[in-house]
N, C-alpha and C. Protein backbone atom coordinates (compact mmCIF):
# COMPACT_ATOMS: atom_id res chain seq x y z
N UNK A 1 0.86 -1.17 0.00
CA UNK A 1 0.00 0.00 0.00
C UNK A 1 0.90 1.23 0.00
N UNK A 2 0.74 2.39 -1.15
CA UNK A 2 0.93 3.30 -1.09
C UNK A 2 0.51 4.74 -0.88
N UNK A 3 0.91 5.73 -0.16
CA UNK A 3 0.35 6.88 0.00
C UNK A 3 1.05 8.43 0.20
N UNK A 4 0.61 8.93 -0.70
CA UNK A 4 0.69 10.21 -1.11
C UNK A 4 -0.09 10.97 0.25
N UNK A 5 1.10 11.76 1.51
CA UNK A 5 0.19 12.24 2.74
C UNK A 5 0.62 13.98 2.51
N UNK A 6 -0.16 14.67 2.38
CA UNK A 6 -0.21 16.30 1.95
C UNK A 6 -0.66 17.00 2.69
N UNK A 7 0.06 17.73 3.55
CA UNK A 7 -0.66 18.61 5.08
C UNK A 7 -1.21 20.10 4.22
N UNK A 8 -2.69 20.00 4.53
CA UNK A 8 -3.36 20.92 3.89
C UNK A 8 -3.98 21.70 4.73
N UNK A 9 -4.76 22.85 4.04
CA UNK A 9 -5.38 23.89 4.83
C UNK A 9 -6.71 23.85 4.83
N UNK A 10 -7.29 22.99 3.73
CA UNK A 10 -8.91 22.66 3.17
C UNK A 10 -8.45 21.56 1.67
N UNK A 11 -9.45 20.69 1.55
CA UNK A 11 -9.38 20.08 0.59
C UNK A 11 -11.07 19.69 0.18
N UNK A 12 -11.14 19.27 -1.16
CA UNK A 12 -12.66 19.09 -1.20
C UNK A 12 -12.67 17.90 -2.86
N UNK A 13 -13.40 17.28 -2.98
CA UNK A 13 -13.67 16.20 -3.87
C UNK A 13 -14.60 16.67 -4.77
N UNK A 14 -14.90 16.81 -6.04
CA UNK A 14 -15.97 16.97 -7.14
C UNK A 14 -16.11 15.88 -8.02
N UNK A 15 -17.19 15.18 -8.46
CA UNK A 15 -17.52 13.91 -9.17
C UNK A 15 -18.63 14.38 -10.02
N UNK A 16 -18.82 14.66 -11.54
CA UNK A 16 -19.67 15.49 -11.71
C UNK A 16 -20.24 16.55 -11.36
N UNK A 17 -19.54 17.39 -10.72
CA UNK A 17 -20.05 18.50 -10.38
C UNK A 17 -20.91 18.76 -9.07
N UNK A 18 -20.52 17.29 -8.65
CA UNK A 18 -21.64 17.22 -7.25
C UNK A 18 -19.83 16.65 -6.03
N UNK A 19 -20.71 17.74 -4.43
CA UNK A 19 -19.00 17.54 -3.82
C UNK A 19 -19.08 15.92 -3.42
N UNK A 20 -18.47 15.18 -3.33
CA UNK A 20 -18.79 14.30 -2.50
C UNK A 20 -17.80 13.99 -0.98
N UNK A 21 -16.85 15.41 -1.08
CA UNK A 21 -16.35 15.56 0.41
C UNK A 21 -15.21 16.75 0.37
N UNK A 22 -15.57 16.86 1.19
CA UNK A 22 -15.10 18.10 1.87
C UNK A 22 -14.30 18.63 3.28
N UNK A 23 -13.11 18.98 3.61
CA UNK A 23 -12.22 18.87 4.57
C UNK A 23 -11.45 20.18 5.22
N UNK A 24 -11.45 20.71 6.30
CA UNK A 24 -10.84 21.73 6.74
C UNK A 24 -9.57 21.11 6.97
N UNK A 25 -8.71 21.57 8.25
CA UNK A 25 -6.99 21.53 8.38
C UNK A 25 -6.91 20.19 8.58
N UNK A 26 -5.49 19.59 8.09
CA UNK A 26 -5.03 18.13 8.08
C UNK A 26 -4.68 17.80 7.22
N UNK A 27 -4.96 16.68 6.75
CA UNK A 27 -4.38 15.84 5.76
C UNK A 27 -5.10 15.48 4.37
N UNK A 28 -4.28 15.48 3.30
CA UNK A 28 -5.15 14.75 1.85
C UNK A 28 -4.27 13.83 2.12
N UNK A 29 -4.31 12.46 1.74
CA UNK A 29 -4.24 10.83 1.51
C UNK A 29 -4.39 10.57 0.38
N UNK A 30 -3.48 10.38 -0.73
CA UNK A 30 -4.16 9.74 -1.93
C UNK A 30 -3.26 8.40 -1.60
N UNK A 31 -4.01 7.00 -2.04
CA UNK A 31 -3.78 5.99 -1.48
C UNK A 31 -3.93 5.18 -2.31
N UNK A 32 -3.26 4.20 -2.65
CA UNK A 32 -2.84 3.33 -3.62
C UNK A 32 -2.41 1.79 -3.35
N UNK A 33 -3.08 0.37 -3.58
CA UNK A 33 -3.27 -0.65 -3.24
C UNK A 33 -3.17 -1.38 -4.22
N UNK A 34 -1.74 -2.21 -3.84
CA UNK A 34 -1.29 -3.41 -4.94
C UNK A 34 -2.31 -4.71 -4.27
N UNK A 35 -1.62 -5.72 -5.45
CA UNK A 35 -2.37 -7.27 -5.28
C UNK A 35 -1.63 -7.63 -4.11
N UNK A 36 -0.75 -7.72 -3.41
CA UNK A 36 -0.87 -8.39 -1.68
C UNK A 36 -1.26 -7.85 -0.92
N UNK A 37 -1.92 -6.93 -0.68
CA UNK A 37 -2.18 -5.91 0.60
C UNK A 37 -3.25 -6.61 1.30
N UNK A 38 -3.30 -6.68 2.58
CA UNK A 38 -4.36 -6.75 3.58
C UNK A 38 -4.35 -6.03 4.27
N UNK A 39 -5.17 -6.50 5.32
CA UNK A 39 -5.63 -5.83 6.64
C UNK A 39 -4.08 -5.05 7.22
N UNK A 40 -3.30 -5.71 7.63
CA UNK A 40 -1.76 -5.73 7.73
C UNK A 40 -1.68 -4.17 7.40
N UNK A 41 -1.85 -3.88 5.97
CA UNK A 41 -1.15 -2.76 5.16
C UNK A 41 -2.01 -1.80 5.35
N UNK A 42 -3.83 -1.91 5.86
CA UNK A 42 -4.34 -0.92 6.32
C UNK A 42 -3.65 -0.14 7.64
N UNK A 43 -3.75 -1.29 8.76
CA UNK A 43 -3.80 -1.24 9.88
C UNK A 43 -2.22 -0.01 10.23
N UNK A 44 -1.28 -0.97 9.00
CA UNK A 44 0.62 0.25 9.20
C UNK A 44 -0.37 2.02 8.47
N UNK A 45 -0.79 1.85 8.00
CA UNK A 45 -1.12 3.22 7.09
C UNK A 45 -1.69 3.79 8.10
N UNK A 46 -3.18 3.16 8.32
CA UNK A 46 -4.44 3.91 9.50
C UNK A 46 -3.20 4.96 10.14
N UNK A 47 -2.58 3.93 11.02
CA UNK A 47 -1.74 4.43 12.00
C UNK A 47 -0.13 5.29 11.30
N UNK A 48 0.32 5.33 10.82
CA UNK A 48 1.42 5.85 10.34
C UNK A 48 0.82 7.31 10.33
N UNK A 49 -0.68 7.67 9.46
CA UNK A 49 -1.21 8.54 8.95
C UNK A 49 -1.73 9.32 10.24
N UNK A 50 -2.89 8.95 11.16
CA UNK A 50 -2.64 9.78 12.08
C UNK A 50 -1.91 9.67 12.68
N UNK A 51 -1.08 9.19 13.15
CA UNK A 51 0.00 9.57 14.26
C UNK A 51 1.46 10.54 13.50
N UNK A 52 1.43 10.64 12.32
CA UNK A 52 2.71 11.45 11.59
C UNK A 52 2.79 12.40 12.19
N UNK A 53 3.91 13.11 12.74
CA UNK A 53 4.16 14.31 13.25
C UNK A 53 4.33 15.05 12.13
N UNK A 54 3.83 16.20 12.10
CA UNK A 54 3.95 17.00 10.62
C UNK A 54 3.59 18.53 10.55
N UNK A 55 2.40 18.75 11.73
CA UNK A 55 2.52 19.74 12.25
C UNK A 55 2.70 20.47 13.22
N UNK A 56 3.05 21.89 13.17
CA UNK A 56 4.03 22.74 14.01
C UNK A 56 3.51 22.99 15.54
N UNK A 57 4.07 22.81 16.42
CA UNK A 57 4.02 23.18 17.70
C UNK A 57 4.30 24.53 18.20
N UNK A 58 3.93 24.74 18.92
CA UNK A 58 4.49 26.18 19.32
C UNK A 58 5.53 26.67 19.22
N UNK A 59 6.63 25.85 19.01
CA UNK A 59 8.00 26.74 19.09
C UNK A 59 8.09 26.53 16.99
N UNK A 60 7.17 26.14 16.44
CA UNK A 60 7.27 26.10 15.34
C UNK A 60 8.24 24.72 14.39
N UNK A 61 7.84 23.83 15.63
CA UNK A 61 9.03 22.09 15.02
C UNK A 61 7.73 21.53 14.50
N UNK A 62 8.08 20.73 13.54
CA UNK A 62 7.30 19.86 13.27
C UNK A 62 6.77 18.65 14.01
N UNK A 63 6.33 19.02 15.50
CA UNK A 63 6.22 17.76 16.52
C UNK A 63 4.61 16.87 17.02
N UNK A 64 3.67 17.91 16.23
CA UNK A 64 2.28 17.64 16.39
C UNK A 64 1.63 16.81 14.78
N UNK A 65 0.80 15.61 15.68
CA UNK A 65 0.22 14.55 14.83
C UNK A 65 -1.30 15.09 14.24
N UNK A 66 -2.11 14.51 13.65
CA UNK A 66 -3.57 15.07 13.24
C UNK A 66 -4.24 14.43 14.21
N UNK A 67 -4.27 14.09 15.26
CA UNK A 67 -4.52 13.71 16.69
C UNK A 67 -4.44 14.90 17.71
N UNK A 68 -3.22 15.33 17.21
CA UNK A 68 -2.50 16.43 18.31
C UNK A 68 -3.62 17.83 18.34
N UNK A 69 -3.76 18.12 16.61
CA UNK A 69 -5.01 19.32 16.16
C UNK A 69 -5.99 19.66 15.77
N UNK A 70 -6.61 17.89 16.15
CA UNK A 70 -8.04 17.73 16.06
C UNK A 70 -8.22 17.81 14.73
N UNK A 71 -7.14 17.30 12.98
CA UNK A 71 -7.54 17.46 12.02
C UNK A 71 -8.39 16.55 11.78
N UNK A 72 -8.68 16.85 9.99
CA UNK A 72 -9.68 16.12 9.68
C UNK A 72 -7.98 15.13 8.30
N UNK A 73 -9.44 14.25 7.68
CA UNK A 73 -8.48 13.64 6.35
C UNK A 73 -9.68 13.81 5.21
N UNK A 74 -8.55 13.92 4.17
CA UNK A 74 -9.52 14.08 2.74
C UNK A 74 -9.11 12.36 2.30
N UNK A 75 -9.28 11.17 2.38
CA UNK A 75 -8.74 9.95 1.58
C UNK A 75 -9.11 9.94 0.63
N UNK A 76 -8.64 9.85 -0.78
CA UNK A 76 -8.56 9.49 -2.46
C UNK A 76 -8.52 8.11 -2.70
N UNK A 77 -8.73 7.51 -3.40
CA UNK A 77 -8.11 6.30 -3.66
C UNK A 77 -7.40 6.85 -5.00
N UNK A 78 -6.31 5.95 -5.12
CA UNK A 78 -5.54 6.50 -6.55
C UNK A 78 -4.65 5.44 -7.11
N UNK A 79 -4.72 4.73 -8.03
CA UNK A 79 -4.47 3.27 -8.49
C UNK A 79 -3.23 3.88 -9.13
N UNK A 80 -3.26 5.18 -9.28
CA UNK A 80 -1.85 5.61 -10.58
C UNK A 80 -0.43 5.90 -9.65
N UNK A 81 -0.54 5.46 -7.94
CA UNK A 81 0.52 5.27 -7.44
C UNK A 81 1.18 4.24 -7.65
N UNK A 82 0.52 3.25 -8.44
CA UNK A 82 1.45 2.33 -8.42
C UNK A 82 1.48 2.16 -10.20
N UNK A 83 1.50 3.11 -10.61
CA UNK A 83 2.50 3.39 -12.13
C UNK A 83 3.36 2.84 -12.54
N UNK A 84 4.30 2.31 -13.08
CA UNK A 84 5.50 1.61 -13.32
C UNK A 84 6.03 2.44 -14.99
N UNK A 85 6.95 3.53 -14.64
CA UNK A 85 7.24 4.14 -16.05
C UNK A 85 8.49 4.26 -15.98
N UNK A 86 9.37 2.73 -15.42
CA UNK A 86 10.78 2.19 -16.10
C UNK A 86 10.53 1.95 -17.19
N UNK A 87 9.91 1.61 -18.07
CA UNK A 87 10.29 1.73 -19.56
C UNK A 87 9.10 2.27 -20.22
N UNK A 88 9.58 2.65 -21.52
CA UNK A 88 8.67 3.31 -22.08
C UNK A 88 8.27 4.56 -21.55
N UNK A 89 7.15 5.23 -22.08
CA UNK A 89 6.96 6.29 -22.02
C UNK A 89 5.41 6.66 -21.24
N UNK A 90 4.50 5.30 -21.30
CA UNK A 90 3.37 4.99 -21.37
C UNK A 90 3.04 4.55 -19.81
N UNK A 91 3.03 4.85 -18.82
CA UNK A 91 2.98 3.79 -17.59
C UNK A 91 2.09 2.76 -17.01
N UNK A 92 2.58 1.48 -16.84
CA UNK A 92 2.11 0.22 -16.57
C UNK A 92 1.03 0.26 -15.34
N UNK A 93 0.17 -0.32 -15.47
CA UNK A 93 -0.24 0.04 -13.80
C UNK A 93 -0.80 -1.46 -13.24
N UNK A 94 0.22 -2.80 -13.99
CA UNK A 94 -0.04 -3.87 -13.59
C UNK A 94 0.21 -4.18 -11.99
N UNK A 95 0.53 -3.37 -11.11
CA UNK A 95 1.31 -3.60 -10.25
C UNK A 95 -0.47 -2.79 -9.06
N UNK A 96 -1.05 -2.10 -9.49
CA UNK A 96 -2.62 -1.92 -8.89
C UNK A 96 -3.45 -2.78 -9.01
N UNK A 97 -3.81 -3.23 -7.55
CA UNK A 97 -4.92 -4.03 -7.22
C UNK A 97 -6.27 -3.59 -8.65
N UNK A 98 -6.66 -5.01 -8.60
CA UNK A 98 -8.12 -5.05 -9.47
C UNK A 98 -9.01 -4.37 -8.42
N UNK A 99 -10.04 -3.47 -8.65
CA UNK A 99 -11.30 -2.77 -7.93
C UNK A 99 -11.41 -3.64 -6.94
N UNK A 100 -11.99 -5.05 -7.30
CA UNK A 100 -12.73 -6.06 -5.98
C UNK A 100 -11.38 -6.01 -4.85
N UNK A 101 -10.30 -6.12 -5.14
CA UNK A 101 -9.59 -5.98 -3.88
C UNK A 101 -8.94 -4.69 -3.27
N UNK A 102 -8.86 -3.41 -4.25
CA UNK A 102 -8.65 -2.47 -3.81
C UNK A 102 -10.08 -1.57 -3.14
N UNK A 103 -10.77 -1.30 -3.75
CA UNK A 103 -12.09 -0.72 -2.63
C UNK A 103 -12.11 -1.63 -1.61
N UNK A 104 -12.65 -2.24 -1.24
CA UNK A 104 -12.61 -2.87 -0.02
C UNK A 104 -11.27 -2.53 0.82
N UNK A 105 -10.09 -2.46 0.77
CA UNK A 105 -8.90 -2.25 1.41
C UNK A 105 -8.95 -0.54 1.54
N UNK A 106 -9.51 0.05 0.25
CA UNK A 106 -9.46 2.13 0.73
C UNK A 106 -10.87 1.53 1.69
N UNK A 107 -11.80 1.10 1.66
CA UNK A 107 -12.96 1.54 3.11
C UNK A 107 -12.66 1.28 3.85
N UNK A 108 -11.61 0.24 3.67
CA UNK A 108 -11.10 -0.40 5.39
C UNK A 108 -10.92 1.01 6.27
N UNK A 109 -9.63 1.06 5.45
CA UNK A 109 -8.71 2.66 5.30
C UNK A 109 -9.67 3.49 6.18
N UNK A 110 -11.06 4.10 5.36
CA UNK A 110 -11.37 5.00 5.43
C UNK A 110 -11.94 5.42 7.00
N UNK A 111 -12.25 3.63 7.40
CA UNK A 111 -13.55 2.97 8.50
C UNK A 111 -12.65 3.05 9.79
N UNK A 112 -11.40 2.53 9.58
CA UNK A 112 -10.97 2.95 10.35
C UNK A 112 -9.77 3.79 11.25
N UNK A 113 -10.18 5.14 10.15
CA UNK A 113 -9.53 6.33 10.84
C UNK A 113 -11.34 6.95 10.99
N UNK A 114 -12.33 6.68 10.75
CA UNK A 114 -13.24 7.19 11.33
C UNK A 114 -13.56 6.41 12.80
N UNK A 115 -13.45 5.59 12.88
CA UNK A 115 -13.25 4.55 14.48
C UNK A 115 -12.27 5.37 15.27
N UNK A 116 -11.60 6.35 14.56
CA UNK A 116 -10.56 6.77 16.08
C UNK A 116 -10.75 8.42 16.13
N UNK A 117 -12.34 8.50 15.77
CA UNK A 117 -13.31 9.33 15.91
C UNK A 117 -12.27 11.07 14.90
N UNK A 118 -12.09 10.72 14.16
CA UNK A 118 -11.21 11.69 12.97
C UNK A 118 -12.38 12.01 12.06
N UNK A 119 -12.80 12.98 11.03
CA UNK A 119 -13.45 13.18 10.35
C UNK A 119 -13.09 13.06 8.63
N UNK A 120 -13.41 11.92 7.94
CA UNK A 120 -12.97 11.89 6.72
C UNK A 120 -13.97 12.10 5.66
N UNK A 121 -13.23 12.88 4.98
CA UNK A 121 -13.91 13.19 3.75
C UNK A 121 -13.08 12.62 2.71
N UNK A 122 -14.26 11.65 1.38
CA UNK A 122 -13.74 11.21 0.56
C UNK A 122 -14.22 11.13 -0.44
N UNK A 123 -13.16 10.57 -1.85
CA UNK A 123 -13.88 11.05 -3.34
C UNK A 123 -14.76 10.10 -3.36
N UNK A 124 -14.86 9.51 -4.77
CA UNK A 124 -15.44 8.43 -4.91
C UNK A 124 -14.80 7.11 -5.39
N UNK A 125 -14.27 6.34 -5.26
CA UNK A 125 -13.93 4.73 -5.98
C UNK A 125 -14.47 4.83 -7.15
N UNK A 126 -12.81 4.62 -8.30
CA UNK A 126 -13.26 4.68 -9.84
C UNK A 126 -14.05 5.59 -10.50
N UNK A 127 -13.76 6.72 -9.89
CA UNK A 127 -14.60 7.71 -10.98
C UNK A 127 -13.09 9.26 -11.28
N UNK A 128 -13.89 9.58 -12.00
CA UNK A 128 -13.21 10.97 -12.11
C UNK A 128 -13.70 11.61 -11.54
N UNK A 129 -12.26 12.27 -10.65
CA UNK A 129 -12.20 13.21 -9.62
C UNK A 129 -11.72 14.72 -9.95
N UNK A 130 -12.25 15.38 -8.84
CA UNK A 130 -11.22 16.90 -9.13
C UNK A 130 -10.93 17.52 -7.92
N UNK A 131 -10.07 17.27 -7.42
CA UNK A 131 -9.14 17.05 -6.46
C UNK A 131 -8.67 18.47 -6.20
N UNK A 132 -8.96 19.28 -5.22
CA UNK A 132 -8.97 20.79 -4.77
C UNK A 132 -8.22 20.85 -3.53
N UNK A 133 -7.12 21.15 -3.47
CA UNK A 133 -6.48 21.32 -1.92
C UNK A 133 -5.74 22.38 -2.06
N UNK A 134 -5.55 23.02 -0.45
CA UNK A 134 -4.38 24.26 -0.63
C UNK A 134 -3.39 23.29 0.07
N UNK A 135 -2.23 22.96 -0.24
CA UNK A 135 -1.31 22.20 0.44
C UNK A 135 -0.49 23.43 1.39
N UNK A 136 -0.77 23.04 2.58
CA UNK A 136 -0.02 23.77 3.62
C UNK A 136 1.35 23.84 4.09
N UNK A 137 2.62 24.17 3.97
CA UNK A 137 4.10 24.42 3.70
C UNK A 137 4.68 24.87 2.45
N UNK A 138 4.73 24.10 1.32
CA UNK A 138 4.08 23.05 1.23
C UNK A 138 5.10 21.51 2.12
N UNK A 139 4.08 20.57 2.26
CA UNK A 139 4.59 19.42 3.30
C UNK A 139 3.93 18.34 2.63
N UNK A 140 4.76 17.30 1.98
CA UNK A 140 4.37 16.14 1.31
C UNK A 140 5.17 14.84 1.70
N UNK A 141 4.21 13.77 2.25
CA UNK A 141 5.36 12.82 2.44
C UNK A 141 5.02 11.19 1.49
N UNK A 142 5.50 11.07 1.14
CA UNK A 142 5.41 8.84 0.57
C UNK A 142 5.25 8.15 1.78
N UNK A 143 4.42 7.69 1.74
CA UNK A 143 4.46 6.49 2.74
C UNK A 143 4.60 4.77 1.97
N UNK A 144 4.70 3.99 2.34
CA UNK A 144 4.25 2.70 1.88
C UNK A 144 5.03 1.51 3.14
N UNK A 145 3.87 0.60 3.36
CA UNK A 145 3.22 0.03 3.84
C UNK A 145 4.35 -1.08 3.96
N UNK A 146 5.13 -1.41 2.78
CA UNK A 146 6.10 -3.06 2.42
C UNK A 146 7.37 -1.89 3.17
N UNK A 147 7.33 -0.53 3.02
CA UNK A 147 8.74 -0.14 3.54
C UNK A 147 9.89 0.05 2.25
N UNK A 148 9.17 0.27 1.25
CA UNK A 148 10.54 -0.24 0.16
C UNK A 148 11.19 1.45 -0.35
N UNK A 149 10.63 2.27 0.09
CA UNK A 149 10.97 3.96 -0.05
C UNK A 149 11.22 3.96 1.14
């Protein structure tokens, strides 16, 4: 499991022209799920994601989690993290879970950072999105789940 984590100021989701989520301070998540992932690869993310220290504390360090400031999360799902454009020009994306096993693994995702009472707002699974955030620093980090970045 991969993820794109973006400390933002507001973020918001459009699917046809209708929102289907919407987010004040914290985090965007775009999140990305190969063919081995389980529960396992939710459970390192859930937690990696809120607990990241990322924003500023009073003396201005980067020592406070989205726990620490009561944020919210925008989660994406996004299959084009796992791209493969070592060759060619064109990128592979054999390396992204088929739908039946990736949705199920982003709601896991989604279910439970709402269980640790966080507020998520999210696009939709397989559709076209339009993806609106002010990224705050800006502050972007990779995460993934196997550890291989």
């Amino acid at each position: 499991m991969r993820a794109v984590v973006q400390r933002i100021s507001c973020s918001k989701v459009t699917v046809d022209e209708r929102v289907t989520g919407e987010v004040k301070k914290g985090l965007l998540v775009l999140l990305g799920v190969t063919h081995d992932d389980t529960s396992k690869d939710v459970d390192y993310m859930v937690d990696k994601v809120v607990n990241l220290r990322i924003f500023e504390d009073e003396n201005d360090k980067m020592n406070l989690s989205l726990k620490d400031i009561d944020g919210e999360i925008m989660a994406v799902s996004q299959f084009t993290l796992y791209g493969d454009c070592r060759r060619g020009r064109r990128p592979s994306f054999t390396d992204a879970a088929r739908p039946e096993i990736a949705n199920p693994l982003y709601e896991e995702f989604v279910e439970k950072i709402r269980k640790q009472g966080i507020t998520v707002g999210t696009g939709e699974f397989g559709a076209h999105m339009m993806v609106e955030l002010v990224n705050d620093g800006p502050v972007t980090i990779l995460l993934e789940s196997k550890k291989a970045f």
